[in-house]
C-alpha atoms as a PDB file:
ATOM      1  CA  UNK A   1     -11.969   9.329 -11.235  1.00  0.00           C
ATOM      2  CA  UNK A   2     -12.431   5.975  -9.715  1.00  0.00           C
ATOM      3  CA  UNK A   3     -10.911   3.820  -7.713  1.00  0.00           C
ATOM      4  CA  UNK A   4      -8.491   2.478  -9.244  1.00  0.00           C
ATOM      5  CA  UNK A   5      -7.403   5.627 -10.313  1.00  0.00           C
ATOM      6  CA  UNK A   6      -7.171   6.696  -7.024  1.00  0.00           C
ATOM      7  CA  UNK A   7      -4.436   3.448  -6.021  1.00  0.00           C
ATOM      8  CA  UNK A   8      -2.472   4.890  -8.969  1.00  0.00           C
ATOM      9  CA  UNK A   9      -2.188   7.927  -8.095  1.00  0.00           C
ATOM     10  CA  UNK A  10      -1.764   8.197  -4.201  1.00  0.00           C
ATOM     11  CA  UNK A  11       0.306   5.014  -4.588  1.00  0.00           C
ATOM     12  CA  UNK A  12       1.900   4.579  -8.132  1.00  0.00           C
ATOM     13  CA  UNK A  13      -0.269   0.848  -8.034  1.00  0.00           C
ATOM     14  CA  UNK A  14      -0.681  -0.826 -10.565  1.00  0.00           C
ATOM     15  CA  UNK A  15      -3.201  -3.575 -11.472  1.00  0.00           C
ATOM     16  CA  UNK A  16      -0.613  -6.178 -10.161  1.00  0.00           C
ATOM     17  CA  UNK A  17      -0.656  -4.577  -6.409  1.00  0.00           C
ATOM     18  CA  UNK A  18      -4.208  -4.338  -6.123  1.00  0.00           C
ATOM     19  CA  UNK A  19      -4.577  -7.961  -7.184  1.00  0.00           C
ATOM     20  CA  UNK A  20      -2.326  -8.827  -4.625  1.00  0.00           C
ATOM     21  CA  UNK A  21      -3.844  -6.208  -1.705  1.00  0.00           C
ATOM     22  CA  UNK A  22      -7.513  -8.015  -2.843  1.00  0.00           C
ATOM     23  CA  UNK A  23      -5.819 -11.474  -2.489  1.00  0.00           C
ATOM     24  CA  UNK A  24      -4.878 -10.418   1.005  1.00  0.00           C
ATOM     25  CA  UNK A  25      -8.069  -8.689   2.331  1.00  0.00           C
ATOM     26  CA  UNK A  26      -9.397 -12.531   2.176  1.00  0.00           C
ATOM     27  CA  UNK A  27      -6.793 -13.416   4.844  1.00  0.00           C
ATOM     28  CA  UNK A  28      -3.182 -13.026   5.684  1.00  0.00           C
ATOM     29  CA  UNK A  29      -0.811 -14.670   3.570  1.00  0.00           C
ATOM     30  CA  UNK A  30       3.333 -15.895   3.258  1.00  0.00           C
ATOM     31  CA  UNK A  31       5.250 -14.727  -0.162  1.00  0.00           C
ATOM     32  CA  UNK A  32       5.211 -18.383  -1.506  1.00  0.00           C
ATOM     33  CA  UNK A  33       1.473 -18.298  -1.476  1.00  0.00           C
ATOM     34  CA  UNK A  34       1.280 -15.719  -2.921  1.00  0.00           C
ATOM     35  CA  UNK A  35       3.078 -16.554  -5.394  1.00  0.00           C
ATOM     36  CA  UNK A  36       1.099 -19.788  -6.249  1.00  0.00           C
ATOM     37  CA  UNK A  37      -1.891 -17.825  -6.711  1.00  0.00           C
ATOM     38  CA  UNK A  38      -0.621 -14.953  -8.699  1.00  0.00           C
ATOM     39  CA  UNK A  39       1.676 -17.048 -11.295  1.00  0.00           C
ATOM     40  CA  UNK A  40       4.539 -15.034 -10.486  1.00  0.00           C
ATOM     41  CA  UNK A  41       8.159 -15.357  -9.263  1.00  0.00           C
ATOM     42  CA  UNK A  42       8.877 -14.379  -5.697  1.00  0.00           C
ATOM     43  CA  UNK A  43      11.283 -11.720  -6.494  1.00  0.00           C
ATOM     44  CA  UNK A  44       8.337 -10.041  -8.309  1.00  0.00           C
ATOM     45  CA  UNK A  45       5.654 -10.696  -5.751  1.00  0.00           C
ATOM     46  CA  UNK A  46       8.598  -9.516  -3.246  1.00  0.00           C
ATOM     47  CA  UNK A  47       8.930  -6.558  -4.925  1.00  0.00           C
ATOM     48  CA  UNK A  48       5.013  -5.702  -4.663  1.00  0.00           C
ATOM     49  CA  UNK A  49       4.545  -6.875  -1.112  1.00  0.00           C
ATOM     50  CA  UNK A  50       7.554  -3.863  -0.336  1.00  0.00           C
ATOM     51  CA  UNK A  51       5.920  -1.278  -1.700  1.00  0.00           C
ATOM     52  CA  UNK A  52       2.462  -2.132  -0.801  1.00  0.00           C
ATOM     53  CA  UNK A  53       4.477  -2.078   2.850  1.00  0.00           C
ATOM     54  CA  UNK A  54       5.761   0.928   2.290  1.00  0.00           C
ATOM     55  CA  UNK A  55       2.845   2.957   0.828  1.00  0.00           C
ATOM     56  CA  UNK A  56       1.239   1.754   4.405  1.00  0.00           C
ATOM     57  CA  UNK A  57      -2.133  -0.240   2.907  1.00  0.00           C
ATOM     58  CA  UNK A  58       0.000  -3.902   3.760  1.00  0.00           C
ATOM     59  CA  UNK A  59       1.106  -4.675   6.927  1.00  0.00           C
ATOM     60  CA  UNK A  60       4.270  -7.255   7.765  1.00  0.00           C
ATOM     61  CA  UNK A  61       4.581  -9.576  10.768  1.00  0.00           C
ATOM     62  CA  UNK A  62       7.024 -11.511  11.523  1.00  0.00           C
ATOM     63  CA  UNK A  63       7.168 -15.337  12.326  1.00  0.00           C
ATOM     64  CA  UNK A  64       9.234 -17.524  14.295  1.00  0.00           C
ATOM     65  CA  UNK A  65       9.754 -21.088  13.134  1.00  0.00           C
ATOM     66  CA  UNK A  66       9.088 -23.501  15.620  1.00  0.00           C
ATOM     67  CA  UNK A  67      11.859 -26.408  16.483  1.00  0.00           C
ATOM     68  CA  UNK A  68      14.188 -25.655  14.239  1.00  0.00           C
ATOM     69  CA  UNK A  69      14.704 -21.965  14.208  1.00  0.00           C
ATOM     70  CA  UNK A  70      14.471 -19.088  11.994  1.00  0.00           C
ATOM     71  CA  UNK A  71      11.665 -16.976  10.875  1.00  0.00           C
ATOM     72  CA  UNK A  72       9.187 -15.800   7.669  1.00  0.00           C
ATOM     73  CA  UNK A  73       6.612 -13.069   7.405  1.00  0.00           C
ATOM     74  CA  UNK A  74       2.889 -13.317   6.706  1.00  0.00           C
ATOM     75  CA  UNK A  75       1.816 -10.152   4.747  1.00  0.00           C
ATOM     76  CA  UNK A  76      -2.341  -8.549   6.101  1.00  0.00           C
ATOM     77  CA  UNK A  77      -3.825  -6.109   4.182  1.00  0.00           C
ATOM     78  CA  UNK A  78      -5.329  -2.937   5.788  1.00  0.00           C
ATOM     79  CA  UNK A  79      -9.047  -3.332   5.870  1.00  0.00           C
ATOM     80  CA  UNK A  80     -10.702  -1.289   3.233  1.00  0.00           C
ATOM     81  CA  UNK A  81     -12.433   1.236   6.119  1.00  0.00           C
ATOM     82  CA  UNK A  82      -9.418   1.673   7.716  1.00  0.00           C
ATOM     83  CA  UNK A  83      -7.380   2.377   4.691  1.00  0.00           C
ATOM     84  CA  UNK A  84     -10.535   4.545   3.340  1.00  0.00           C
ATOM     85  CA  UNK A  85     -10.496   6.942   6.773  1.00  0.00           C
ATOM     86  CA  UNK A  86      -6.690   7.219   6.642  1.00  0.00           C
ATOM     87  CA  UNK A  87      -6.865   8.483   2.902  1.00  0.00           C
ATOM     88  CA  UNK A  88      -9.947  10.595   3.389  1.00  0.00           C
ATOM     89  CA  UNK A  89      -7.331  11.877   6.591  1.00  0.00           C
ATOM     90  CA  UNK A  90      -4.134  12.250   3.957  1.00  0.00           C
ATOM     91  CA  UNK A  91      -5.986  14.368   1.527  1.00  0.00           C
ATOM     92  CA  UNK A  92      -8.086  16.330   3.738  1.00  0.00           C
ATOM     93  CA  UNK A  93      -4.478  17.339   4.587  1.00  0.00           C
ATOM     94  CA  UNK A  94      -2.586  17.673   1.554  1.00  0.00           C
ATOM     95  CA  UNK A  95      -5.785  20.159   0.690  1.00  0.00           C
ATOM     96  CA  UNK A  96      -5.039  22.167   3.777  1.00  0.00           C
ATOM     97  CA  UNK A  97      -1.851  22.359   2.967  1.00  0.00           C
ATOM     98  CA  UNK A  98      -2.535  23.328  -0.543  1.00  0.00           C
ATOM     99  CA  UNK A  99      -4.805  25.757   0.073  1.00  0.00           C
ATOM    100  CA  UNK A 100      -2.075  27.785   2.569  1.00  0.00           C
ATOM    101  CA  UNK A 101       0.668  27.210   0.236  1.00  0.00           C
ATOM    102  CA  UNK A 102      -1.739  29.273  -2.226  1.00  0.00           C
ATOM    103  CA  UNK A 103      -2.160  32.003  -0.587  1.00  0.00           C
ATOM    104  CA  UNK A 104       1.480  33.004  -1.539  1.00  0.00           C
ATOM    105  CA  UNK A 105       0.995  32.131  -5.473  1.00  0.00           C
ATOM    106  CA  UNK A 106       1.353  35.726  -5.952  1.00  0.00           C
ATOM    107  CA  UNK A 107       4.572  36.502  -4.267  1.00  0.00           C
ATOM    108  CA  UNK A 108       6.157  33.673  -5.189  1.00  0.00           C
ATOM    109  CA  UNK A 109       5.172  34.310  -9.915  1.00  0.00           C
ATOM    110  CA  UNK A 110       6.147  37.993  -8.766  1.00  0.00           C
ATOM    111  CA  UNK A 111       9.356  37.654  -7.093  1.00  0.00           C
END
């Protein structure tokens, strides 16, 4: 398995999310960038940027607009170690847990 694999299958990526978690490990970046760089529409790059969010390897901050109110968000990407000990963390986990869960295989065809 490589890596790629790996982003599909902890976090259902696709090519189009890692493209856009690369484009952001070179620095932090607004939607309508984004967008320009991609050659996609913001609802689609919107779309990404929420689940890379929620799957926890893009972070969101949020902007205020000076003189003149309101705000926008600048989207950072997790750096790759940091992302790399948190998996190593998750599966190390899910393996304990596996592993216990197991123990009961028996019971549980029996019953």
């Amino acid at each position: 398995m490589d890596c790629e694999n790996v982003f599909k299958c902890l976090f259902n990526a696709g090519k189009r999310e890692i493209e856009i978690y690369k484009i952001l490990l070179k620095g932090s970046k607004r939607v309508d960038e984004i967008c320009k760089i991609v050659g996609k529409d913001r609802s689609t790059v919107q779309r990404i940027l929420n689940k890379l969010v929620k799957c926890k390897i893009v972070r969101r901050e949020k902007r205020i607009i000076k003189n003149g109110g309101g705000y926008y968000f600048i989207y950072k990407a997790v750096p790759p170690d940091k992302l790399k000990k948190w998996l190593e963390e998750c599966i190390e986990g899910w393996q304990k847990e596996m592993k216990e869960a197991l123990k009961n295989l028996e019971e549980f065809i029996i019953s």
